[in-house]
Protein backbone atom coordinates (compact mmCIF):
# COMPACT_ATOMS: atom_id res chain seq x y z
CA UNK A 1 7.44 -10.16 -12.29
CA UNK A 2 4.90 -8.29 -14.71
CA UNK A 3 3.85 -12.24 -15.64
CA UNK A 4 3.68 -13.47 -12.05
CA UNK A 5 1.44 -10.10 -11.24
CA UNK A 6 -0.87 -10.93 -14.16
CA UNK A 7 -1.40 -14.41 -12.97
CA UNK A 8 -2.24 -13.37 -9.31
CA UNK A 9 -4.77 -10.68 -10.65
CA UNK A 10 -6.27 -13.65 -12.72
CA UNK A 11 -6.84 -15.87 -9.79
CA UNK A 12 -7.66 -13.25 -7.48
CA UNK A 13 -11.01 -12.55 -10.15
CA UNK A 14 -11.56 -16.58 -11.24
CA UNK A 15 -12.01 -16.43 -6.86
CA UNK A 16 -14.40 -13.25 -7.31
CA UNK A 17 -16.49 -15.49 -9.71
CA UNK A 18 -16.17 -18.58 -7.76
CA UNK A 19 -17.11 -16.99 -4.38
CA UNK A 20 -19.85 -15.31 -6.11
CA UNK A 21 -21.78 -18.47 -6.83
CA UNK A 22 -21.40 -19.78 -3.55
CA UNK A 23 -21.99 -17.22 -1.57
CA UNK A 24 -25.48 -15.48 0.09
CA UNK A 25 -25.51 -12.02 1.26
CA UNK A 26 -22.91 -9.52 1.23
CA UNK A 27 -21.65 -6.28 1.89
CA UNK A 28 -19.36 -3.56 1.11
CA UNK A 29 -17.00 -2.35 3.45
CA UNK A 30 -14.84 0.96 3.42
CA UNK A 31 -11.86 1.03 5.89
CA UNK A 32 -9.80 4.41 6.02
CA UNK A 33 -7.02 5.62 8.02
CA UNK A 34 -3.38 6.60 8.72
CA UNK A 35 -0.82 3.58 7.73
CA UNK A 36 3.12 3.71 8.42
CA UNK A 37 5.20 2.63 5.89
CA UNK A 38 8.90 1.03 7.27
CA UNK A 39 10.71 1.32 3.37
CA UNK A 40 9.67 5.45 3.18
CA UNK A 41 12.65 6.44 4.83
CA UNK A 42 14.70 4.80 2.07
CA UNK A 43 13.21 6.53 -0.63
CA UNK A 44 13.98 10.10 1.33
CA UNK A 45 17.34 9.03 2.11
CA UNK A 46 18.52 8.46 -1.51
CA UNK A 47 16.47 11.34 -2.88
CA UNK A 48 18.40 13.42 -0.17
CA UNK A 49 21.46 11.69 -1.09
CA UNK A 50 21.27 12.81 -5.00
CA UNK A 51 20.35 16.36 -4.04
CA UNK A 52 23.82 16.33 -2.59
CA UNK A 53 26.05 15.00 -5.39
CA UNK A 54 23.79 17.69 -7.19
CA UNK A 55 25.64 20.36 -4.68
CA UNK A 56 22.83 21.34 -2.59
CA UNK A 57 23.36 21.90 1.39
CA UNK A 58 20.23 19.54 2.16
CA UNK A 59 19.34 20.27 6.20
CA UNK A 60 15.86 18.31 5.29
CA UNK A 61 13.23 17.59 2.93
CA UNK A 62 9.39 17.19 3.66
CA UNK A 63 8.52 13.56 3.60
CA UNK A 64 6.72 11.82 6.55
CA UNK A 65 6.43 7.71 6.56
CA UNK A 66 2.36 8.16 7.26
CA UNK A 67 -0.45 8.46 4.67
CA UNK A 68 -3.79 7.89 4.33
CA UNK A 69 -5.11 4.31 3.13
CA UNK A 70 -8.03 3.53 1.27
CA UNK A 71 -9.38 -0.03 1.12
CA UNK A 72 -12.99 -0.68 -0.11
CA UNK A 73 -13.88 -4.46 -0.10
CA UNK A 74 -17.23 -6.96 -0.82
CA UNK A 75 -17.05 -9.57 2.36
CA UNK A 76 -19.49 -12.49 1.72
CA UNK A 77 -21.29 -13.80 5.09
CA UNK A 78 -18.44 -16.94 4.31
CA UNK A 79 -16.23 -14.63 5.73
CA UNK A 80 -14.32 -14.45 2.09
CA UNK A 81 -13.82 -10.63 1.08
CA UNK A 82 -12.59 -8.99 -2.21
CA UNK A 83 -11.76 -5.98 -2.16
CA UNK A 84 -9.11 -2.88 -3.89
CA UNK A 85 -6.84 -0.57 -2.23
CA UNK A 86 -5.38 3.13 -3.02
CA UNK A 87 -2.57 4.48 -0.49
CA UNK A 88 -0.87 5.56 1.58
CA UNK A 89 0.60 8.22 -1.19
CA UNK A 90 3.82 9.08 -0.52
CA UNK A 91 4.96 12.51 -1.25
CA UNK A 92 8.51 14.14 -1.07
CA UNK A 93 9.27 17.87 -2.11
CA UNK A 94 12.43 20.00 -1.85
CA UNK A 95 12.97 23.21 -2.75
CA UNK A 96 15.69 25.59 -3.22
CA UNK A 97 15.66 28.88 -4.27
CA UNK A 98 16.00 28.29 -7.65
CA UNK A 99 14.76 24.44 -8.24
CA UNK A 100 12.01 22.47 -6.83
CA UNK A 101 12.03 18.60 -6.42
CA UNK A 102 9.90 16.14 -5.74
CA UNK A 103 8.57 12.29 -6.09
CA UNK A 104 5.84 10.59 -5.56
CA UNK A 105 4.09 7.01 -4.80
CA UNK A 106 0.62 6.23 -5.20
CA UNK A 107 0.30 2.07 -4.23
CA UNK A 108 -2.84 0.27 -5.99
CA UNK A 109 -3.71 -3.17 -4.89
CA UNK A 110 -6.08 -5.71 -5.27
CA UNK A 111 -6.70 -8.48 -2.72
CA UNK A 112 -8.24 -11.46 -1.16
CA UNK A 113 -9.20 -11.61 2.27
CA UNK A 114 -11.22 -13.56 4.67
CA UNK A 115 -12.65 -12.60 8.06
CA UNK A 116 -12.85 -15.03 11.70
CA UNK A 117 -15.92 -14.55 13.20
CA UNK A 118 -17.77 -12.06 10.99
CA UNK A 119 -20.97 -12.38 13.28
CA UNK A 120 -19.19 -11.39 16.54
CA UNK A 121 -18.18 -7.70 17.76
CA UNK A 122 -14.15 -8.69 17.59
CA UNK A 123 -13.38 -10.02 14.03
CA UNK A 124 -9.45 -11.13 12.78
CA UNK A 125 -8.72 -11.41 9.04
CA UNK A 126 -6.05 -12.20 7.14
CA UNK A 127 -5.58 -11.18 3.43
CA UNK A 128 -2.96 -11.14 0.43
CA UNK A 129 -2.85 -9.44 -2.69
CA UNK A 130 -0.79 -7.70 -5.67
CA UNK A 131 0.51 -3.87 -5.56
CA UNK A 132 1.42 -1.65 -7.94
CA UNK A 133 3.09 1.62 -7.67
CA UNK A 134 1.84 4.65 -9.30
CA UNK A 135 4.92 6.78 -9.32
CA UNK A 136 6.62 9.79 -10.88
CA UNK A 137 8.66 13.28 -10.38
CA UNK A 138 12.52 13.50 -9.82
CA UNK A 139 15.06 10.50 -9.61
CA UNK A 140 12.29 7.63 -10.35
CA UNK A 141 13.38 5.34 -13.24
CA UNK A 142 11.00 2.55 -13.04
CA UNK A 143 8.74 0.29 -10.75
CA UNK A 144 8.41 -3.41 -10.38
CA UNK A 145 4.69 -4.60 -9.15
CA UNK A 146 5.01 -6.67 -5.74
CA UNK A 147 2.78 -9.29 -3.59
CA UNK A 148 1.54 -8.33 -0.60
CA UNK A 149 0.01 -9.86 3.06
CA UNK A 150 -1.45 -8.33 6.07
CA UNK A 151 -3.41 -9.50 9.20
CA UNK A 152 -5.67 -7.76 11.09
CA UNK A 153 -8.36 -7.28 13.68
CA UNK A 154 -11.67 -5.69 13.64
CA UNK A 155 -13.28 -4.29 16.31
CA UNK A 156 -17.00 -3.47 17.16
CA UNK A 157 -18.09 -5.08 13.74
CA UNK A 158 -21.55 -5.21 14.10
CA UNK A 159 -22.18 -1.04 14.79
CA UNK A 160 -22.74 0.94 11.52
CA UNK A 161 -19.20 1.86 11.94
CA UNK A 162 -16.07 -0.06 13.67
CA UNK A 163 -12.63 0.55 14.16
CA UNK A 164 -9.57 -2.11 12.97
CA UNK A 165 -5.88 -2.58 13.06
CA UNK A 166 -3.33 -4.01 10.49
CA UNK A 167 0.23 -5.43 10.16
CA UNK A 168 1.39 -6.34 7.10
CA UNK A 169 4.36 -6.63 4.46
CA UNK A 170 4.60 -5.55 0.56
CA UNK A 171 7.26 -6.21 -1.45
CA UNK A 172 6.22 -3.76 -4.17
CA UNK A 173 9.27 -1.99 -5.84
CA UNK A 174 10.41 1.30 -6.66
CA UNK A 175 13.37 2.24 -8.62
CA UNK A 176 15.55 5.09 -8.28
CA UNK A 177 18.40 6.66 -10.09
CA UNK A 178 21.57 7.24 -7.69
CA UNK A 179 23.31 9.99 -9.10
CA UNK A 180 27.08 9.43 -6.87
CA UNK A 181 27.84 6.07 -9.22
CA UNK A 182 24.90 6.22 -12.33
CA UNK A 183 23.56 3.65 -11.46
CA UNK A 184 19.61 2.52 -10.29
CA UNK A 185 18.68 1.01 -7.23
CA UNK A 186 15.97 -1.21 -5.69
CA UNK A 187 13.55 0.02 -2.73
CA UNK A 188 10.33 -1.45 -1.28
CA UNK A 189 9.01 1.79 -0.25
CA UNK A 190 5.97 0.13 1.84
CA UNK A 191 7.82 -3.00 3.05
CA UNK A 192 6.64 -3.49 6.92
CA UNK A 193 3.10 -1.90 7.33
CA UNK A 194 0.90 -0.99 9.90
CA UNK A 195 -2.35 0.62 10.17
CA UNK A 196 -5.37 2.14 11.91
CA UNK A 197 -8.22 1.78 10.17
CA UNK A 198 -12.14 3.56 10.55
CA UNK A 199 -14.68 1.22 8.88
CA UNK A 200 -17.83 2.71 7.31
């Protein structure tokens, strides 16, 4: 997976270069909102789950499947865009009254996008990319980078600032220890996606 990552960040730049050459003016974009992630409630529910077999009476831990996104981008009046993302972090913390636990997920991507009718006031785009997943604190063991693609619709493009929605689906790993058999298992903790986005 770490070879197949490496591969899509290399075409993802050779397309930076290529698009660079061919392309007039640009811009840089800055979308940022709230996104719901679908795989967070996986992540809770085992890190709940090992806080049990550790003998603590768990009634809940603080963990909520909405963060903030952050995805700058360079569209090209092609319509082709380029662009990096950060978010939504995911944070989970527990505390007793004599440990505290916690984990969390910071997703990086990179990705290549391109935009339908860039000139108009109502603009769809699709785009795809690579994630990886910055992660640490209790029960993480290891992480396993992921491809990623989304579409989306932009509205009011042409005021100094628009609004835009977006579906989309990451398969971007996290691994996690589960204490009731030793052993480690698999979760996607973005998997199904969806966003609100303000674009500046």
């Amino acid at each position: 997976m770490k070879k197949r990552f490496l591969l899509c960040s290399f075409a993802m730049a050779a397309a930076l270069v290529l698009a660079a050459t061919t392309a007039g003016a640009a811009e840089w974009r800055f979308p940022v909102g709230p996104t719901y992630v679908s795989g967070f409630s996986d992540v809770q529910d085992l890190f709940e789950d090992n806080l049990r077999y550790r003998g603590y009476v768990v009634e809940s831990s603080a963990g909520v499947p909405v963060g903030l996104s952050f995805h700058p981008y360079y569209q090209w009046d092609s319509g082709l865009g380029m662009g990096v993302g950060f978010g939504p972090a995911m944070v989970i913390a527990a505390d007793s009254s004599t440990e505290s636990y916690s984990l969390t997920i910071v997703p990086l991507s990179f990705d290549v996008r391109y935009a339908f009718n860039i000139t108009g006031s109502v603009s769809p785009y699709v785009r795809g990319g690579a994630t990886y997943l910055v992660a640490s604190g209790d029960f993480k063991d290891s992480v396993q980078p992921g491809l990623f693609a989304a579409l989306g619709l932009e509205f009011l493009r042409q005021k100094k600032i628009s609004v835009g929605f977006e579906v989309g689906y990451d398969s971007a790993v996290v691994k996690m220890e589960r204490l009731r058999d030793s052993a480690v298992e698999s979760i996607k903790p973005i998997g199904f996606n969806a966003g609100i986005y303000v674009i500046f």
